[in-house]
PDB file of N, CA and C in Angstrom:
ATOM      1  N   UNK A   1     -15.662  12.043   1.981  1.00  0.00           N
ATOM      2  CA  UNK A   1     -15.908  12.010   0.549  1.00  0.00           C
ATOM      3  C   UNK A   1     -14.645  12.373  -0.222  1.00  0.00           C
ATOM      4  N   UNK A   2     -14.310  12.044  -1.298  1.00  0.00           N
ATOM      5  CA  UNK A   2     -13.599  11.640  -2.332  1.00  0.00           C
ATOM      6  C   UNK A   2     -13.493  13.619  -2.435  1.00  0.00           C
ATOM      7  N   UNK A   3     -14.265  14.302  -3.122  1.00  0.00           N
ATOM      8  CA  UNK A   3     -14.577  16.101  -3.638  1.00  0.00           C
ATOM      9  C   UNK A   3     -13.887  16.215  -2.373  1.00  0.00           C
ATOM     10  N   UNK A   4     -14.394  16.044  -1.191  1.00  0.00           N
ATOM     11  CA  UNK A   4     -13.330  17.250  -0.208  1.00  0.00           C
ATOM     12  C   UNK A   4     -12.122  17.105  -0.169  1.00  0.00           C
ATOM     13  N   UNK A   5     -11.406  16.230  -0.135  1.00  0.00           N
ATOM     14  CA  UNK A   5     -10.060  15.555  -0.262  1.00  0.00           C
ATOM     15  C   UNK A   5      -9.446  15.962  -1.383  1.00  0.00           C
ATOM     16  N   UNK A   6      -9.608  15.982  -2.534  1.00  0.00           N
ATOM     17  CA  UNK A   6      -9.106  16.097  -3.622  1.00  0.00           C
ATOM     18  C   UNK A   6      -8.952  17.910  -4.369  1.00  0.00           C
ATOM     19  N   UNK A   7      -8.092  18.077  -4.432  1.00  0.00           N
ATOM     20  CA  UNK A   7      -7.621  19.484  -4.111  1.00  0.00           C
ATOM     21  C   UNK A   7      -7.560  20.397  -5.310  1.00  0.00           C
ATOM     22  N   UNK A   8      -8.862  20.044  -6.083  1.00  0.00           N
ATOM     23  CA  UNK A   8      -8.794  20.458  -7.612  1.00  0.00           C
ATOM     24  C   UNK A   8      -8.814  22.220  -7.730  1.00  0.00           C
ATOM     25  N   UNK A   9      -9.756  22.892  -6.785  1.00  0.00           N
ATOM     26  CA  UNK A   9      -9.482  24.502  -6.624  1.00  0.00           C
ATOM     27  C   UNK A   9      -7.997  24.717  -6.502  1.00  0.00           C
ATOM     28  N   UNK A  10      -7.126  23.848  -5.878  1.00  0.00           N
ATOM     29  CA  UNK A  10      -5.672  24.648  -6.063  1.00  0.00           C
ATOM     30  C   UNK A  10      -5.007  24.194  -6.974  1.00  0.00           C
ATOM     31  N   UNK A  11      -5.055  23.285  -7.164  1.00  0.00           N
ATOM     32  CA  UNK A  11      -4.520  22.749  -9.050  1.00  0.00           C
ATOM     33  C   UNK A  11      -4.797  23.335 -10.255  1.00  0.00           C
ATOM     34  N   UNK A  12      -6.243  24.266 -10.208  1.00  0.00           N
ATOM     35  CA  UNK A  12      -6.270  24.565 -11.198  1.00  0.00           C
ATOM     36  C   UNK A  12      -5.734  26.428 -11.380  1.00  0.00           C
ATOM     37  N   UNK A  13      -5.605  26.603  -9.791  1.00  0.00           N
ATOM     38  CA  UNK A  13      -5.065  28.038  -9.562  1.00  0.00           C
ATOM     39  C   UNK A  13      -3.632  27.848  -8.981  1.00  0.00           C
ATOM     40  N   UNK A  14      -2.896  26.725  -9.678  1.00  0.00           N
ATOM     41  CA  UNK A  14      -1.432  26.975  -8.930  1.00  0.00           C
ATOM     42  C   UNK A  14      -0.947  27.398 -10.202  1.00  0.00           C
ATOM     43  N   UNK A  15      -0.438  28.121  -9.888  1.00  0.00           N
ATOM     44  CA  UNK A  15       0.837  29.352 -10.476  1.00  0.00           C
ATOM     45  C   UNK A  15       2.795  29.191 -10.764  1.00  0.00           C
ATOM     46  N   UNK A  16       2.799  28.203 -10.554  1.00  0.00           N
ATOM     47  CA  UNK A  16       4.308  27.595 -10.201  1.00  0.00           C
ATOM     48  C   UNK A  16       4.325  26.679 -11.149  1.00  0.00           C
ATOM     49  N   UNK A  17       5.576  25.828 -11.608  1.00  0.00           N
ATOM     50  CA  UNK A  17       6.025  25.139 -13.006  1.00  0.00           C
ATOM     51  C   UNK A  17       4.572  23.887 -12.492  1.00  0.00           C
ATOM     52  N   UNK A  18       3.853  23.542 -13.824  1.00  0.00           N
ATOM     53  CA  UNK A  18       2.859  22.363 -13.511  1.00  0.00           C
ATOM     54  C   UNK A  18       3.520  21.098 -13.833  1.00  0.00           C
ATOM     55  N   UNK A  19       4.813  21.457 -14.787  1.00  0.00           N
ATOM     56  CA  UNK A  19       5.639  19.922 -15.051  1.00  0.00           C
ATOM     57  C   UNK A  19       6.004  19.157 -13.098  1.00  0.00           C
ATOM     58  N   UNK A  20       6.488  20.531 -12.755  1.00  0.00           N
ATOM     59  CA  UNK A  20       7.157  19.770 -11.500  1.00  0.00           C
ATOM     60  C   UNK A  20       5.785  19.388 -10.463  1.00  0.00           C
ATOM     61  N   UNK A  21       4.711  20.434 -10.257  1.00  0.00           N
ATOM     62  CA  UNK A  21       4.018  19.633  -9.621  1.00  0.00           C
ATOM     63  C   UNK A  21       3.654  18.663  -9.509  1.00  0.00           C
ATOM     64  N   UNK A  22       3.191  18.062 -11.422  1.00  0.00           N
ATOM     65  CA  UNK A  22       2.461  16.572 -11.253  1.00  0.00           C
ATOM     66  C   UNK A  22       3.954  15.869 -11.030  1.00  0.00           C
ATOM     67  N   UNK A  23       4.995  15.678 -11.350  1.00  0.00           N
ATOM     68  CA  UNK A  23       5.973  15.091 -11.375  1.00  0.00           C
ATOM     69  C   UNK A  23       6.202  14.929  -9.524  1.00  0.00           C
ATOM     70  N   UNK A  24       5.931  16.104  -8.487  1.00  0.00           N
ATOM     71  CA  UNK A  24       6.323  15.570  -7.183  1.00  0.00           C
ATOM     72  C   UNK A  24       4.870  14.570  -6.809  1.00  0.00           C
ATOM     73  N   UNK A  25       4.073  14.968  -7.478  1.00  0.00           N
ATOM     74  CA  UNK A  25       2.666  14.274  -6.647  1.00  0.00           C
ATOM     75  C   UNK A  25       2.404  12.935  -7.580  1.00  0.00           C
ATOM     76  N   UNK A  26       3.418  12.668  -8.620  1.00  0.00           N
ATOM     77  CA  UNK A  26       3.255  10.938  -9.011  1.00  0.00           C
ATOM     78  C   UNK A  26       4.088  10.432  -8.309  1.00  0.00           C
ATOM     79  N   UNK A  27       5.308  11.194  -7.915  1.00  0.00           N
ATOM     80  CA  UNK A  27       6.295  10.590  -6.796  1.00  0.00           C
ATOM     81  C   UNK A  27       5.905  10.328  -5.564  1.00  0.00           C
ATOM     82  N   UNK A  28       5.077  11.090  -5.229  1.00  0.00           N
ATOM     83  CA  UNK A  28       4.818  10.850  -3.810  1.00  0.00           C
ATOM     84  C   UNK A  28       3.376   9.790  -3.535  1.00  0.00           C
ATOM     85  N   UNK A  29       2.488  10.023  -4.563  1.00  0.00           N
ATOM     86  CA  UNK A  29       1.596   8.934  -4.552  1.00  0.00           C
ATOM     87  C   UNK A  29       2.366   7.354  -5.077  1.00  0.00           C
ATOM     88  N   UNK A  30       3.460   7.256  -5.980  1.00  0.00           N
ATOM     89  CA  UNK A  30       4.200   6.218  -6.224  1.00  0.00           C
ATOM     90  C   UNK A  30       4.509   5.599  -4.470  1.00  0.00           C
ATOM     91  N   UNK A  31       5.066   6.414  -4.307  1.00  0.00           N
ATOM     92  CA  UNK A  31       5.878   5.891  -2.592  1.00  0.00           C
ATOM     93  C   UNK A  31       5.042   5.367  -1.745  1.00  0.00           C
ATOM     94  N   UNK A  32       3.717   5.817  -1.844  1.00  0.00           N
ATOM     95  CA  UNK A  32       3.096   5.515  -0.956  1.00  0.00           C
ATOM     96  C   UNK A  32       2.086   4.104  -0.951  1.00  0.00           C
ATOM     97  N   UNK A  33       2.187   4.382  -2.147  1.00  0.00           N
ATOM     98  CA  UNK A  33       1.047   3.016  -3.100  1.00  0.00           C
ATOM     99  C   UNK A  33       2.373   1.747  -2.519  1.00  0.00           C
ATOM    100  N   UNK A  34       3.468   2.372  -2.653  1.00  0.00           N
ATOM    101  CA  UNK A  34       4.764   1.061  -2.708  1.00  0.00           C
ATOM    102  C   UNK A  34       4.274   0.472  -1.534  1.00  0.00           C
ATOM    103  N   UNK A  35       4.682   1.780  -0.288  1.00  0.00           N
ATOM    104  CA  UNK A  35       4.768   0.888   1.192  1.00  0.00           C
ATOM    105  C   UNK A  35       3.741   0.659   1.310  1.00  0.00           C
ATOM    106  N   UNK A  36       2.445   0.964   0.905  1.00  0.00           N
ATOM    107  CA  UNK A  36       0.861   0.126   1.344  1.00  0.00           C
ATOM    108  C   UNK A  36       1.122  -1.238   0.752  1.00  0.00           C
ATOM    109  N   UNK A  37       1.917  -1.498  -0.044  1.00  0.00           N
ATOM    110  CA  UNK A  37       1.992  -2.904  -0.605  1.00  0.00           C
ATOM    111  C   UNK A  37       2.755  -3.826  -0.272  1.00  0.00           C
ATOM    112  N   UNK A  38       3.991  -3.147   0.236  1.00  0.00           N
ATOM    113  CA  UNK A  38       4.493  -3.968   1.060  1.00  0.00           C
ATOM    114  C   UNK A  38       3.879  -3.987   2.414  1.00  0.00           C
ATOM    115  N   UNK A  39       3.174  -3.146   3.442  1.00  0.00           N
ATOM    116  CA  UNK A  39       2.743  -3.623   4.538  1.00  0.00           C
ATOM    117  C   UNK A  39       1.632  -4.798   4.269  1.00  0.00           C
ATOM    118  N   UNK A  40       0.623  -4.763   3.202  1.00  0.00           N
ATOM    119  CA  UNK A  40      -0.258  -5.911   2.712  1.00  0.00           C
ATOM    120  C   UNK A  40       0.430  -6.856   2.057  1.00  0.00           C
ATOM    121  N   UNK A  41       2.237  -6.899   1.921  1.00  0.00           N
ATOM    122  CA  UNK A  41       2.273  -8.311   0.922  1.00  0.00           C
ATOM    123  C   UNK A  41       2.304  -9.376   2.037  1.00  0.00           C
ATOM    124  N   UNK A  42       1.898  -9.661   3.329  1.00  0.00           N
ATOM    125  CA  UNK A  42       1.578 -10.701   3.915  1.00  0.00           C
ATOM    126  C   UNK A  42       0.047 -10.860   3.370  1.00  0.00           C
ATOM    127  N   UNK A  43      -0.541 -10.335   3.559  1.00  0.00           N
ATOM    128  CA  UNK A  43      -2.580 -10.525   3.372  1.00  0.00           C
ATOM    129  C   UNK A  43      -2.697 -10.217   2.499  1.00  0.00           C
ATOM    130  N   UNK A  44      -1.843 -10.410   1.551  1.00  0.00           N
ATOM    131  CA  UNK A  44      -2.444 -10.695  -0.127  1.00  0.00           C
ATOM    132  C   UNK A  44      -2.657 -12.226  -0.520  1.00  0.00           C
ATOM    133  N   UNK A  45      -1.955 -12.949   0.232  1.00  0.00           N
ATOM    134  CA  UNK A  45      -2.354 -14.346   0.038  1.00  0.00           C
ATOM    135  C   UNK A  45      -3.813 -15.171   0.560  1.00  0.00           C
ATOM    136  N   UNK A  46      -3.931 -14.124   1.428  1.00  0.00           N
ATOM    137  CA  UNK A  46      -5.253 -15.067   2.751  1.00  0.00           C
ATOM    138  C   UNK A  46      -6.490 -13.760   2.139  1.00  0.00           C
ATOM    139  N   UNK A  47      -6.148 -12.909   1.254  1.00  0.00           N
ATOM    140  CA  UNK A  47      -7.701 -12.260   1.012  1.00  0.00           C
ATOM    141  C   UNK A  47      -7.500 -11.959  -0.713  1.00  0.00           C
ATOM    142  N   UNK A  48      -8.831 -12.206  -0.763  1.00  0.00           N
ATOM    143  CA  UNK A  48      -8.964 -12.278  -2.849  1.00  0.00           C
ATOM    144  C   UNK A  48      -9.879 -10.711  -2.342  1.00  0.00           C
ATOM    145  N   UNK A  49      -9.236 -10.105  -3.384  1.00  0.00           N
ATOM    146  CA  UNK A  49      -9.577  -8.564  -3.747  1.00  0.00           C
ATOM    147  C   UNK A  49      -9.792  -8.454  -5.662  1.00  0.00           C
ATOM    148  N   UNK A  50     -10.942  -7.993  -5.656  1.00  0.00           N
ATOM    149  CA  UNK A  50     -10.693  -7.406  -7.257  1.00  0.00           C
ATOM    150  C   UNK A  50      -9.996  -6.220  -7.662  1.00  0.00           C
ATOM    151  N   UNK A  51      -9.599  -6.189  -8.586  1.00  0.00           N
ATOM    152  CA  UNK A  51      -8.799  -5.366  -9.172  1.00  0.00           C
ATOM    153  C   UNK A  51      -9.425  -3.803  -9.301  1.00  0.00           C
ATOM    154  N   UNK A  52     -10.476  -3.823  -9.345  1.00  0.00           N
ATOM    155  CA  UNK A  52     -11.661  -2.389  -9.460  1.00  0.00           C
ATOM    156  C   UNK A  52     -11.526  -1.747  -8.241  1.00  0.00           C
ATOM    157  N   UNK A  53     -11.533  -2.941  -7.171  1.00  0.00           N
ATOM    158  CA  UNK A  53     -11.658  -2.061  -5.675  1.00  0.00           C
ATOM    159  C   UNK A  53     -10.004  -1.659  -5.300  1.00  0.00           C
ATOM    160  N   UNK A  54      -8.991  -2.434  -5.875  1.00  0.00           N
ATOM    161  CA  UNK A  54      -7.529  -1.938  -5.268  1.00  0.00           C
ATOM    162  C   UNK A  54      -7.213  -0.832  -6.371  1.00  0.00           C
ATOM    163  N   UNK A  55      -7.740  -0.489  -7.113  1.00  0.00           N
ATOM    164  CA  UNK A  55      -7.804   0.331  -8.430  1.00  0.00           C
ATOM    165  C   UNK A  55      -8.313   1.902  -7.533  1.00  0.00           C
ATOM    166  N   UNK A  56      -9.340   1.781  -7.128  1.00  0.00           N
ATOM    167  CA  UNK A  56     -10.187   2.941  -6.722  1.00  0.00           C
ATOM    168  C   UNK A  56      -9.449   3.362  -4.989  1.00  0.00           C
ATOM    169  N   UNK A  57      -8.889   2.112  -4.406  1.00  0.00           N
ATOM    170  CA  UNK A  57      -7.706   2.400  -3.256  1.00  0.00           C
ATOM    171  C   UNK A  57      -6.838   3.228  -3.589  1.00  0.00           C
ATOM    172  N   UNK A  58      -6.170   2.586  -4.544  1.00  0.00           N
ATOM    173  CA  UNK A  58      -4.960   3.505  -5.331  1.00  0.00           C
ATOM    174  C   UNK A  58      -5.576   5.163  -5.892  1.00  0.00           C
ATOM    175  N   UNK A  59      -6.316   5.431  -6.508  1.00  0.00           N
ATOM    176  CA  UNK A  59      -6.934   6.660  -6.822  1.00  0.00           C
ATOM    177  C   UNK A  59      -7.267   7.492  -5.166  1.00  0.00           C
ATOM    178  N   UNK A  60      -7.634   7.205  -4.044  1.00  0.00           N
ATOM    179  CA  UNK A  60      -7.446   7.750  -2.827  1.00  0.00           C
ATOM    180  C   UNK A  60      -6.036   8.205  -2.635  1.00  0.00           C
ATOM    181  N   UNK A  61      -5.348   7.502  -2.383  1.00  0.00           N
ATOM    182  CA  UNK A  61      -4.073   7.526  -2.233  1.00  0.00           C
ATOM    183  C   UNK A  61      -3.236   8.629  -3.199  1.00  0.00           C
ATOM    184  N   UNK A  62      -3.414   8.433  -4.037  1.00  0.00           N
ATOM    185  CA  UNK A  62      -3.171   9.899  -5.066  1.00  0.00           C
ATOM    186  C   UNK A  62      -3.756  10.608  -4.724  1.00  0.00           C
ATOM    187  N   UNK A  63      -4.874  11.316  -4.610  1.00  0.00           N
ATOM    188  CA  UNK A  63      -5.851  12.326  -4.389  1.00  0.00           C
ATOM    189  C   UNK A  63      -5.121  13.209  -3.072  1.00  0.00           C
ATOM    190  N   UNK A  64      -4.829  11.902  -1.921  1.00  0.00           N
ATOM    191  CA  UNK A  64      -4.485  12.787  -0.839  1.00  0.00           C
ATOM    192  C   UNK A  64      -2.760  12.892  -0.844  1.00  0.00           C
ATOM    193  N   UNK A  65      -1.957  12.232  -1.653  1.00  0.00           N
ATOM    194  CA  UNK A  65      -1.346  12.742  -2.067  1.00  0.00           C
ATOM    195  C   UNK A  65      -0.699  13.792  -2.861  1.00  0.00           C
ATOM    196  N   UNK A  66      -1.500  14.083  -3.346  1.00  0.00           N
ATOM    197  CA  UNK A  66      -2.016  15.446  -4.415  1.00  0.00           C
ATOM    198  C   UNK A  66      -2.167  16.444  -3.423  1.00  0.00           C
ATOM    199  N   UNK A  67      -3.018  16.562  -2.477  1.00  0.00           N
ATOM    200  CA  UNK A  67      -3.508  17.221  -1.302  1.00  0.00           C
ATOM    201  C   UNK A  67      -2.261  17.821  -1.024  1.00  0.00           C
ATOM    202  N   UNK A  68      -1.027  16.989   0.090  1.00  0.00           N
ATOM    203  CA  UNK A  68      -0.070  17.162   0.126  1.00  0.00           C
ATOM    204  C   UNK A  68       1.075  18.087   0.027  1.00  0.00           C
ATOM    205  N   UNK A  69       1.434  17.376  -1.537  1.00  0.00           N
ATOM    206  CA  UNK A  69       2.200  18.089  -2.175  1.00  0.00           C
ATOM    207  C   UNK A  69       1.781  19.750  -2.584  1.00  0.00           C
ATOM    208  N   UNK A  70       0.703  19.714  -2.674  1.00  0.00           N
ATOM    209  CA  UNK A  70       0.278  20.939  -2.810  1.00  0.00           C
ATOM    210  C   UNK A  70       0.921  21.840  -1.509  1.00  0.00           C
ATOM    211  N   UNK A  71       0.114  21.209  -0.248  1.00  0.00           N
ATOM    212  CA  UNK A  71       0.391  22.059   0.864  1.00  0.00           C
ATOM    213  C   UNK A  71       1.931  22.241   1.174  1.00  0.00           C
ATOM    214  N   UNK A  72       2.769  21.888   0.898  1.00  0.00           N
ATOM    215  CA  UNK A  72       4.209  21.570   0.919  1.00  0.00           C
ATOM    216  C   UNK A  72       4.570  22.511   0.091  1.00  0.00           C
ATOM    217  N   UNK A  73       3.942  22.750  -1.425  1.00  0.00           N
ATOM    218  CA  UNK A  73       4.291  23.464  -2.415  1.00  0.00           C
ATOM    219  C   UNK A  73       5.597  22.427  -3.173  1.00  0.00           C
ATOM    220  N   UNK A  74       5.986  21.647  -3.495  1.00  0.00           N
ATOM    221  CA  UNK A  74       6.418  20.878  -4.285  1.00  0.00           C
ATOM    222  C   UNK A  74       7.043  19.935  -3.435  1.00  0.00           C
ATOM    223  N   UNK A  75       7.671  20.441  -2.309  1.00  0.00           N
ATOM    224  CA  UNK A  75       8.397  20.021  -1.266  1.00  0.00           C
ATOM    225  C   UNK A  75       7.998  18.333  -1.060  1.00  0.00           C
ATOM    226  N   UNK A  76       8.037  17.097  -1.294  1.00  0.00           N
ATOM    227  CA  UNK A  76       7.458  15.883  -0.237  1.00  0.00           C
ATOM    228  C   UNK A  76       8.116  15.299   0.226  1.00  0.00           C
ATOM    229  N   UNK A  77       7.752  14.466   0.896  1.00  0.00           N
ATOM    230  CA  UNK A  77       8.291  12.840   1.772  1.00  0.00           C
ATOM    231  C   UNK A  77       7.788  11.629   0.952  1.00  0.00           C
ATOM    232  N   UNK A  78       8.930  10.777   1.135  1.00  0.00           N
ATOM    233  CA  UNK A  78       8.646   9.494  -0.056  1.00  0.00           C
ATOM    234  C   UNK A  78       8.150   8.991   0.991  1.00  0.00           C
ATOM    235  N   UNK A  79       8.049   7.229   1.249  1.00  0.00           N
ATOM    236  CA  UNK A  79       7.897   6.421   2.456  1.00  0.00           C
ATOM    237  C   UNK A  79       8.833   6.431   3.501  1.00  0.00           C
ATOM    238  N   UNK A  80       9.907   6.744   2.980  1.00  0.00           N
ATOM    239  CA  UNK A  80      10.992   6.669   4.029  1.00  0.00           C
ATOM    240  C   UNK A  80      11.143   8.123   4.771  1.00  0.00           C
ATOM    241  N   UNK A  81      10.240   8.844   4.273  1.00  0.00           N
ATOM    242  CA  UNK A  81      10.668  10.135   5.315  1.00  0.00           C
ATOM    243  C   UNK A  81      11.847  10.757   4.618  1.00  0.00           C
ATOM    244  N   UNK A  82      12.579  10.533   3.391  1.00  0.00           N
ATOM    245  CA  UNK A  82      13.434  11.394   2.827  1.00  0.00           C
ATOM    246  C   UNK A  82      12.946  12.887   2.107  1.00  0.00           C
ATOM    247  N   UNK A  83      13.954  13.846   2.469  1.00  0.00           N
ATOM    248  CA  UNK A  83      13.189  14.728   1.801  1.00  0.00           C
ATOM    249  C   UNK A  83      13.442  15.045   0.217  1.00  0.00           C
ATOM    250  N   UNK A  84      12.931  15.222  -0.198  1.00  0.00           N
ATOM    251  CA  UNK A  84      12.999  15.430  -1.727  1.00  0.00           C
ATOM    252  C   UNK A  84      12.547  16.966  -2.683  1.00  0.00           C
ATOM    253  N   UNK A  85      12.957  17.254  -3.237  1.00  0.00           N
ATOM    254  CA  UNK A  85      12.478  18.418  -4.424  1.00  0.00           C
ATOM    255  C   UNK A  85      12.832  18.428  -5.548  1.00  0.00           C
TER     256      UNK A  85
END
């Protein structure tokens, strides 16, 4: 389920700058949304998807990205495994 994954008890009790948090966890959900799109830009041609369901993909993908960055404490990995802060 979507509630266990999504890490709203520590978001709303983190204590550290909140500019930089959301700022590492749009970065790191950015990166990740990227390479899911490039591993699917072959089978984007051979499958019709609506926009609602790759919409609500993308909202996973943040969530446990969010997850993440949290546990890291700002610290993440883009797609490439670089480290970043």
């Amino acid at each position: 389920m979507m509630k266990d994954k999504f890490p709203l008890y520590e978001i709303i009790n983190y204590k550290g700058n909140r500019y930089e948090l959301v700022r590492a966890c749009s970065l790191r959900a950015y990166h990740l949304i990227l390479k899911k799109k490039e591993e699917q830009k072959g089978n984007e041609a051979d499958i019709a998807s609506s926009n609602k369901y790759n919409n609500r993909k993308d909202m996973k993908v943040q969530a446990i990205a969010m997850a993440e960055v949290l546990r890291n404490k700002i610290k993440f990995y883009n797609a490439d495994k670089e480290k970043n802060q």
